[in-house]
N, C-alpha and C. Protein backbone atom coordinates (compact mmCIF):
# COMPACT_ATOMS: atom_id res chain seq x y z
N UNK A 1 8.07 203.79 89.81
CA UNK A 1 9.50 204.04 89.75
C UNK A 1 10.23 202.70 89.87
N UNK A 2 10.97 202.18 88.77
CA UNK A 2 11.92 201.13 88.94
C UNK A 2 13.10 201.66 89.78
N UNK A 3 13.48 200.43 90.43
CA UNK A 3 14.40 200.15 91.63
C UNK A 3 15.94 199.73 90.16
N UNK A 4 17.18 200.78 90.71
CA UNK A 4 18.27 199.82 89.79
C UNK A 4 18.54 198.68 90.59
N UNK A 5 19.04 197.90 90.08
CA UNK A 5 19.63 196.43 89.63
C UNK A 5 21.06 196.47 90.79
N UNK A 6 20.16 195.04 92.10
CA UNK A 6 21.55 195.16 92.65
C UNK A 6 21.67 193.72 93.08
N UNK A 7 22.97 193.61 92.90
CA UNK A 7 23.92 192.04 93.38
C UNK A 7 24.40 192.33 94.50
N UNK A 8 23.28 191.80 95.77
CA UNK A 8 24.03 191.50 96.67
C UNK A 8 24.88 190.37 97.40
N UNK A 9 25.83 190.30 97.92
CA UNK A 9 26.45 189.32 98.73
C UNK A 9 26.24 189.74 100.14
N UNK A 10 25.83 188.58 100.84
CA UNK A 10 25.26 188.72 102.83
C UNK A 10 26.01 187.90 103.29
N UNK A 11 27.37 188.47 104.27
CA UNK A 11 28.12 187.72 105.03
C UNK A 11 28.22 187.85 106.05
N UNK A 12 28.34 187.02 107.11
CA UNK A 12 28.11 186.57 108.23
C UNK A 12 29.35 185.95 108.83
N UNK A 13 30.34 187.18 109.50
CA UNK A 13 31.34 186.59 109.90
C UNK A 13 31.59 185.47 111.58
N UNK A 14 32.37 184.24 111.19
CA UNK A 14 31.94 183.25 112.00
C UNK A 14 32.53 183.82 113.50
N UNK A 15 31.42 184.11 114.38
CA UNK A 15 31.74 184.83 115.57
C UNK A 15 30.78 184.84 116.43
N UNK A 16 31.30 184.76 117.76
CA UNK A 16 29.93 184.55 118.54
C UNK A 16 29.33 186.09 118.70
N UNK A 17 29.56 186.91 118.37
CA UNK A 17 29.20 188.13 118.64
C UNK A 17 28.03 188.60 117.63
N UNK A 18 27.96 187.75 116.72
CA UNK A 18 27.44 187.82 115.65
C UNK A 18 26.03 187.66 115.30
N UNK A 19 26.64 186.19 115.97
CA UNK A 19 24.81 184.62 115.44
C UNK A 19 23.92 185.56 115.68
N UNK A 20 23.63 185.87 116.78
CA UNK A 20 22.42 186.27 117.46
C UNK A 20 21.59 187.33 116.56
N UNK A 21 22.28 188.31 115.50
CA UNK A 21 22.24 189.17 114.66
C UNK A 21 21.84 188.65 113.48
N UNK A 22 21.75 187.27 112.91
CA UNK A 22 21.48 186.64 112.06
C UNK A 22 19.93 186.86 111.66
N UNK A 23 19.22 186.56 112.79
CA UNK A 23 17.57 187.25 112.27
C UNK A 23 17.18 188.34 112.29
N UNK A 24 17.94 189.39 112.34
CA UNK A 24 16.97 190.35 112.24
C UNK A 24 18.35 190.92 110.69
N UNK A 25 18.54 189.97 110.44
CA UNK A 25 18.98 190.41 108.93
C UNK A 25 18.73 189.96 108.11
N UNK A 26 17.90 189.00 107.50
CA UNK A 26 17.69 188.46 106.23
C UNK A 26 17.60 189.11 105.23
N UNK A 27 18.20 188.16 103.74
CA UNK A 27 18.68 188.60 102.95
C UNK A 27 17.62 189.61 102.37
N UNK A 28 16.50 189.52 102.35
CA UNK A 28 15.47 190.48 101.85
C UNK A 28 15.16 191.81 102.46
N UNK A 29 15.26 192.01 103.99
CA UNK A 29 15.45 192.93 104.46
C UNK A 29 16.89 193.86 103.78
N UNK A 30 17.75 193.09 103.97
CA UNK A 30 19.22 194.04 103.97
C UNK A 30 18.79 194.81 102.34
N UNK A 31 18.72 193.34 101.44
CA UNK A 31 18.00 194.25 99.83
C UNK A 31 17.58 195.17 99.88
N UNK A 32 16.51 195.47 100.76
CA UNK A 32 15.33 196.44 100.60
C UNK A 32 15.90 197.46 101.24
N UNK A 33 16.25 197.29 102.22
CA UNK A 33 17.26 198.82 102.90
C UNK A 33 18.71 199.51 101.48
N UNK A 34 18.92 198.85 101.24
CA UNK A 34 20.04 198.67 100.53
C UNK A 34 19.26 200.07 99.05
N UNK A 35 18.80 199.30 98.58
CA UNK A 35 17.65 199.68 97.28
C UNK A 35 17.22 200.79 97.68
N UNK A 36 16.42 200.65 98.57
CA UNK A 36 16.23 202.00 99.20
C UNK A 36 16.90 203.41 98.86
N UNK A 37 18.06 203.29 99.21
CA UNK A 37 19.40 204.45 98.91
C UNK A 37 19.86 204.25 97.69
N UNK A 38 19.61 203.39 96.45
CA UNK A 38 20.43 203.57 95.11
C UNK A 38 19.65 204.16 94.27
N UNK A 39 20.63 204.36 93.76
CA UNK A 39 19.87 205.43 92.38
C UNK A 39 21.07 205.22 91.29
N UNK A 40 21.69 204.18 91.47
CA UNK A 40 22.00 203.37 89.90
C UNK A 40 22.29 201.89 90.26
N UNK A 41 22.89 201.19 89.51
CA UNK A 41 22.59 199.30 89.68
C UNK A 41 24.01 199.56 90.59
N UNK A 42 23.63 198.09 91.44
CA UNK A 42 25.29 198.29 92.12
C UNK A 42 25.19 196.23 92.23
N UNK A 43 26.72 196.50 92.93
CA UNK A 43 27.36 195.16 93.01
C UNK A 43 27.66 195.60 94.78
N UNK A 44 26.73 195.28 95.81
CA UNK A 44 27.15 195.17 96.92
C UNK A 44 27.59 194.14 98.05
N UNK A 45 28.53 194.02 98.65
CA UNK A 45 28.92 193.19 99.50
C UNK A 45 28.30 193.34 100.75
N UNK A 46 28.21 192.95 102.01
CA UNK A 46 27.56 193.74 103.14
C UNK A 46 28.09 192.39 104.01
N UNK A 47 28.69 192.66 105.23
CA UNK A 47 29.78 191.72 105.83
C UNK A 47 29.03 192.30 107.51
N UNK A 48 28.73 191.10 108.17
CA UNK A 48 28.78 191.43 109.69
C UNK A 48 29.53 191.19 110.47
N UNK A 49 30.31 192.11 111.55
CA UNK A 49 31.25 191.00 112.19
C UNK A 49 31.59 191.54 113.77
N UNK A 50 32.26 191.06 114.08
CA UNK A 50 32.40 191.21 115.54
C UNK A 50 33.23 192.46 116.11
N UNK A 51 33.32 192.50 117.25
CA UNK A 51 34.40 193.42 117.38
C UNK A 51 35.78 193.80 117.07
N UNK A 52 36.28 192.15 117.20
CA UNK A 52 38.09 192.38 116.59
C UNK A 52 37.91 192.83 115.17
N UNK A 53 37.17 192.10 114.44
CA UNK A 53 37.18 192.50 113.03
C UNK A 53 36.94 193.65 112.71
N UNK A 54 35.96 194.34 113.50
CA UNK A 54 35.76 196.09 113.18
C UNK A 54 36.60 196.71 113.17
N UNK A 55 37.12 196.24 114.54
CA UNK A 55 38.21 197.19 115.03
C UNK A 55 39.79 197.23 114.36
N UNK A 56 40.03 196.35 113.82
CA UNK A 56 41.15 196.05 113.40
C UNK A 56 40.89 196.84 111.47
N UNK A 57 39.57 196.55 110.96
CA UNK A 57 39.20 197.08 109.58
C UNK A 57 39.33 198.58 109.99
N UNK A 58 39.21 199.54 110.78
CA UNK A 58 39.14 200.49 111.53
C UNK A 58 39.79 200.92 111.08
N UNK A 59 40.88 200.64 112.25
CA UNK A 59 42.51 200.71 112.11
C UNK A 59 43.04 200.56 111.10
N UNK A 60 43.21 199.92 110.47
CA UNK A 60 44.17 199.66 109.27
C UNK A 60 42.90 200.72 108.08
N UNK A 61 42.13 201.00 107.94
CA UNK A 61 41.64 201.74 107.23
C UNK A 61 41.55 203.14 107.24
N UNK A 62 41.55 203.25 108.52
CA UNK A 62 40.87 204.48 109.03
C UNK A 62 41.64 205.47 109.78
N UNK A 63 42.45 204.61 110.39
CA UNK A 63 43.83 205.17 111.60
C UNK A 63 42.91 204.95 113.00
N UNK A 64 41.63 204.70 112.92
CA UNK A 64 41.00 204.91 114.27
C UNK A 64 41.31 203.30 114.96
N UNK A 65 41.42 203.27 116.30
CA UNK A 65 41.80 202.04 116.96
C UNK A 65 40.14 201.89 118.39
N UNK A 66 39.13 201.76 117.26
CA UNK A 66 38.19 201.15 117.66
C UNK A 66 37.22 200.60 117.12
N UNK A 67 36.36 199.90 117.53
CA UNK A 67 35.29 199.59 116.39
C UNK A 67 34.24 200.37 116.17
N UNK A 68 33.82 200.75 115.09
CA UNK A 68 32.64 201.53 114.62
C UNK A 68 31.41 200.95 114.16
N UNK A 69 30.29 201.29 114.24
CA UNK A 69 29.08 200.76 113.55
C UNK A 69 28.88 200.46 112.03
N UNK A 70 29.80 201.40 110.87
CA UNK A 70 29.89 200.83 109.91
C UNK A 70 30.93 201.29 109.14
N UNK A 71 31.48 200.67 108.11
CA UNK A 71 32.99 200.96 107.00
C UNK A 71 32.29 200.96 106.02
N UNK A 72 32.56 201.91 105.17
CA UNK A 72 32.04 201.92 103.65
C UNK A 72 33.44 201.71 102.63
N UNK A 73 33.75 200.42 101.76
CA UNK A 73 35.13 200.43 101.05
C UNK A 73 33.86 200.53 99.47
N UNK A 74 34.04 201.86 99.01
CA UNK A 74 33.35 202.50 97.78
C UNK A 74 34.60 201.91 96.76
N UNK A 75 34.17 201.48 95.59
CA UNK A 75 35.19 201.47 94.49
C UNK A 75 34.77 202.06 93.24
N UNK A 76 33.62 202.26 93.16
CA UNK A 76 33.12 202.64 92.03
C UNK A 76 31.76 202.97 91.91
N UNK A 77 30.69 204.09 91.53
CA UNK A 77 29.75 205.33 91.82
C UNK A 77 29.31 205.03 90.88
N UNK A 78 29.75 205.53 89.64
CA UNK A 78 28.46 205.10 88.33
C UNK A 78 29.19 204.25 87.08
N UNK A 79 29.11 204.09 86.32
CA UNK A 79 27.05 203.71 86.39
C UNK A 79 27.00 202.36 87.12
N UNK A 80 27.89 201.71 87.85
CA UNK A 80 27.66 200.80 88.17
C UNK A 80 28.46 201.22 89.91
N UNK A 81 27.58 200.99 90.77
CA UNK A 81 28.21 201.12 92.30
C UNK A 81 28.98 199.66 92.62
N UNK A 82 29.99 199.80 93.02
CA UNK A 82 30.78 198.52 93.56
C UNK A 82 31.64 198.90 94.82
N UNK A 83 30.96 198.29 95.98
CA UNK A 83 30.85 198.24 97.69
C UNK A 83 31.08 197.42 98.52
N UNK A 84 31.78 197.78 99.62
CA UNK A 84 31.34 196.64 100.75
C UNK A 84 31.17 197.28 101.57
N UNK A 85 29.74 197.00 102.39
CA UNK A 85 29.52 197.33 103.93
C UNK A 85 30.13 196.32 104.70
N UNK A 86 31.04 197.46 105.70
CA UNK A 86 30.80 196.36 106.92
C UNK A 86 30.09 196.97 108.08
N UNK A 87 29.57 196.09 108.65
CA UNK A 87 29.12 196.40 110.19
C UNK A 87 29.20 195.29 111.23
N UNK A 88 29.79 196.23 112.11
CA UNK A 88 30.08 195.69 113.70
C UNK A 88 28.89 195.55 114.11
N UNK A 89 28.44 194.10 114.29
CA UNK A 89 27.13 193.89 115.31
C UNK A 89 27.40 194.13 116.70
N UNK A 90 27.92 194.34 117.79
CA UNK A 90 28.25 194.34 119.08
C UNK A 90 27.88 196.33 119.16
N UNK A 91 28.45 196.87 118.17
CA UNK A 91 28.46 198.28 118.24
C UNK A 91 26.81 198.81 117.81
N UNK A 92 26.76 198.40 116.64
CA UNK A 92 24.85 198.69 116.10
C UNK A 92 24.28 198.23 117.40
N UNK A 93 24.40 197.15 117.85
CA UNK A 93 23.66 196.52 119.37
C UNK A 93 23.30 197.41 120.35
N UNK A 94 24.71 197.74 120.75
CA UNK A 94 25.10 199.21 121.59
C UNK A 94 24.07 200.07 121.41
N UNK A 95 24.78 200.26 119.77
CA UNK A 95 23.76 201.65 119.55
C UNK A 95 22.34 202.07 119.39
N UNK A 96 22.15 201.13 119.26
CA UNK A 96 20.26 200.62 119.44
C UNK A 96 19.89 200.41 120.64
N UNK A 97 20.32 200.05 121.49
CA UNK A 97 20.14 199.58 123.05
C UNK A 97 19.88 201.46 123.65
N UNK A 98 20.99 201.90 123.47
CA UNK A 98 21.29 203.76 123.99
C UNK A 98 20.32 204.30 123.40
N UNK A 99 19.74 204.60 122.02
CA UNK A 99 19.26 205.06 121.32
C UNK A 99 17.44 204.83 121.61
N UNK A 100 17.24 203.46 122.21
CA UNK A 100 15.71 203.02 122.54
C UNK A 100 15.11 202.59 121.29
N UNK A 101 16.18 202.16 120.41
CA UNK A 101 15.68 201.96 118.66
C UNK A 101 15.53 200.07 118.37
N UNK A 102 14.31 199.59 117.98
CA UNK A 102 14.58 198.03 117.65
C UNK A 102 15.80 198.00 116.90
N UNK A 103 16.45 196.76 116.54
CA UNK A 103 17.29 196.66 116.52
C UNK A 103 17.70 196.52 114.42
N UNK A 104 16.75 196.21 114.40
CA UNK A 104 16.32 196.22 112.61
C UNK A 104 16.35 197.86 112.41
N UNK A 105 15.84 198.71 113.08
CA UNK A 105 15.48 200.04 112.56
C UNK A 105 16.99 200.96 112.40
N UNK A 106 17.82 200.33 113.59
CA UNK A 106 19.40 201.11 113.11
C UNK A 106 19.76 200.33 112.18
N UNK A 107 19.62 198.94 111.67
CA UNK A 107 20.56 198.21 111.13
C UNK A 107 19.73 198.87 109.50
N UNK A 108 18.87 199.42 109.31
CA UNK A 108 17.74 200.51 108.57
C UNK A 108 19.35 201.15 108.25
N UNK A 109 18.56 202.02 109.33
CA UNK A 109 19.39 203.17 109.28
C UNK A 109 21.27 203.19 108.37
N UNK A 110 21.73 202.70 109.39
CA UNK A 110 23.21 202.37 108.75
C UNK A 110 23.48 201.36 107.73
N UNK A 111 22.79 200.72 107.18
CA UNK A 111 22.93 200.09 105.77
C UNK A 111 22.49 201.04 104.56
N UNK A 112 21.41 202.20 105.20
CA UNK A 112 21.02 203.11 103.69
C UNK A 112 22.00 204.02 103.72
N UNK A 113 22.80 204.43 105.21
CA UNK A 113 24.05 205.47 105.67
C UNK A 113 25.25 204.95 104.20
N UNK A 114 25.20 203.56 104.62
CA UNK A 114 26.43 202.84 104.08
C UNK A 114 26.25 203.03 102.69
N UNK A 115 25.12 202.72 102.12
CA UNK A 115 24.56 202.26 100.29
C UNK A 115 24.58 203.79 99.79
N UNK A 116 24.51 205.20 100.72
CA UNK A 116 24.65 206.46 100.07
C UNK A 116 25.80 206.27 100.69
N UNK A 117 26.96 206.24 101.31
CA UNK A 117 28.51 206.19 100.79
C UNK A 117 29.06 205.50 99.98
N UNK A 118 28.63 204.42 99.50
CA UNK A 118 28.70 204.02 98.16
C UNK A 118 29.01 204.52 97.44
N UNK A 119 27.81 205.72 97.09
CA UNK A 119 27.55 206.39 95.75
C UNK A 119 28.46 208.05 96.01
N UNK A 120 29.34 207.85 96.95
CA UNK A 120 29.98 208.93 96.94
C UNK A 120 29.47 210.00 97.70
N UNK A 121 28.37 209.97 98.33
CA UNK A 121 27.70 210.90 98.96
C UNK A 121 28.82 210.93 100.75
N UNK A 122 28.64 211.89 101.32
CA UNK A 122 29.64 211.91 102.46
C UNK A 122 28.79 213.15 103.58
N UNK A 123 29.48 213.09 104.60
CA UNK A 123 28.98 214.30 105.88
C UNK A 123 29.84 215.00 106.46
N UNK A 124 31.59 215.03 105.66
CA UNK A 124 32.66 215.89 106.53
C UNK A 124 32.32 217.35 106.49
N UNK A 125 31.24 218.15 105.30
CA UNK A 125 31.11 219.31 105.74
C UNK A 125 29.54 219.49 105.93
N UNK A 126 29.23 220.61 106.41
CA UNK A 126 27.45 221.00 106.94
C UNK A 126 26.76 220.81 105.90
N UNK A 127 27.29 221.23 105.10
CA UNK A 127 26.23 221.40 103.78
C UNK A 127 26.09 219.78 103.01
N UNK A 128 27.37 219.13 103.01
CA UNK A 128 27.27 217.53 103.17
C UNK A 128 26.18 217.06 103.79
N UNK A 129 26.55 216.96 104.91
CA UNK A 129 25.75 216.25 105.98
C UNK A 129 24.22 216.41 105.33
N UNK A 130 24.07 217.77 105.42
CA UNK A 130 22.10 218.18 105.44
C UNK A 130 21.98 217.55 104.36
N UNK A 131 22.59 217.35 102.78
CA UNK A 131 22.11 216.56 101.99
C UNK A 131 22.20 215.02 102.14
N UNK A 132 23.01 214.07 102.89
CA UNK A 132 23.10 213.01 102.99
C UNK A 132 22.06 212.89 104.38
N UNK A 133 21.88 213.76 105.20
CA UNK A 133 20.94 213.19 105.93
C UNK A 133 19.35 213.38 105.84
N UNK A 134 19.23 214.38 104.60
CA UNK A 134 18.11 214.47 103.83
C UNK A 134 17.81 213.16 103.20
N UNK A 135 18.66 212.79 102.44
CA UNK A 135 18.69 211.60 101.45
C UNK A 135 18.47 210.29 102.04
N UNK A 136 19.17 210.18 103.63
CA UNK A 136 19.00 208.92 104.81
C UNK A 136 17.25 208.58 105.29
N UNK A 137 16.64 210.04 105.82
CA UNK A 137 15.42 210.57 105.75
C UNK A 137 14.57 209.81 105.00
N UNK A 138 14.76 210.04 103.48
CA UNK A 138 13.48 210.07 102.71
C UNK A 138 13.69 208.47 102.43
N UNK A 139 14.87 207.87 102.41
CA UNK A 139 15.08 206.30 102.22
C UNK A 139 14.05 205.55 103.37
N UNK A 140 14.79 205.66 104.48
CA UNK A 140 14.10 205.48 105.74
C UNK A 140 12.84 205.53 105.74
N UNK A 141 12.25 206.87 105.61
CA UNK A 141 10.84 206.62 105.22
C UNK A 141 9.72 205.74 104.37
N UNK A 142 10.44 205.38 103.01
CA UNK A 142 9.99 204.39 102.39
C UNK A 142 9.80 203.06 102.45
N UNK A 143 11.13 202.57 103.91
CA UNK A 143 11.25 201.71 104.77
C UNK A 143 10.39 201.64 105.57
N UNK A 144 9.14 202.47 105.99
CA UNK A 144 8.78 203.03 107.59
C UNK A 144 9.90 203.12 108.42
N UNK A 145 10.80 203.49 108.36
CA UNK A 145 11.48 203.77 109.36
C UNK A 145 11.35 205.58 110.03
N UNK A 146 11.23 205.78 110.97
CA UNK A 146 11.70 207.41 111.59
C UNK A 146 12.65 207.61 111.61
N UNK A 147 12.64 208.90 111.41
CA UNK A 147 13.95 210.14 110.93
C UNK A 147 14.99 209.85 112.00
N UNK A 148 15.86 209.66 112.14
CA UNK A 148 16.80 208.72 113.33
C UNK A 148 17.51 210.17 113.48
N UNK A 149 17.42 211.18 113.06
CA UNK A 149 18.29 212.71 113.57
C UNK A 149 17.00 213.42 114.33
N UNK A 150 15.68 213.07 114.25
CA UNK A 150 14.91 213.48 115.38
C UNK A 150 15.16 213.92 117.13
N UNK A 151 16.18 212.28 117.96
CA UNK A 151 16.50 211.60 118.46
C UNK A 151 17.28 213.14 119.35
């Protein structure tokens, strides 16, 4: 099975909250998580950053006035996906720390979360969810990663 065709960009916003997050992301990992979840060519961005920056992308996006583990800004689904992830490293940290998860295996997790909101896929209703967290599942797996809704 060919993998579609993806352009990524890996940014690394300048923050001390951040550095430390720098290795367990390399650019080949994030690819492969990324790929993982597509199922047409995309143009992805994928941005790490600290807390003000989450929180403030949040807010002004979202109405929520905190930081979250990840933002999906989708612009375009087929045939060509065009994206930016962001993720709050301080929050994935968190959430891996609570969770008992290495710290690569959420950053797994919520980058294939992010690359199927991309493509338009979503979890506001039940029947949503079970297919996007079906779809998180079988990505993950190809990753070795475990079913992170086990938990």
């Amino acid at each position: 099975m060919t993998q579609p065709a993806l352009t990524l960009s890996l940014q690394f916003a300048r923050d001390p909250q951040v550095a430390s997050h720098r290795p367990a992301l390399p650019r080949a990992f994030v690819s492969r998580c990324i790929r993982a979840a597509l199922q047409f060519p995309a143009e992805i961005t994928v941005r790490i950053v600290g807390l003000e920056e989450g929180r403030s992308l949040n807010h002004d996006y979202r109405k929520k006035d905190y930081a979250t583990n990840v933002l999906t800004f989708d612009y375009a689904h087929e045939p060509l996906v065009m994206a930016d992830l962001v993720l709050c490293a301080p929050v994935v940290e968190q959430e891996a720390l609570a969770l008992g998860l290495p710290l690569p295996d959420h950053y797994a997790h919520l980058l294939v979360h992010g690359a199927l909101h991309a493509q338009g896929h979503d979890h506001e209703l039940d029947d949503e969810a079970v297919q996007m967290e079906s779809l998180e599942v079988a990505a993950l797996a190809r990753l070795g990663v475990g079913n992170p809704y086990l938990r």
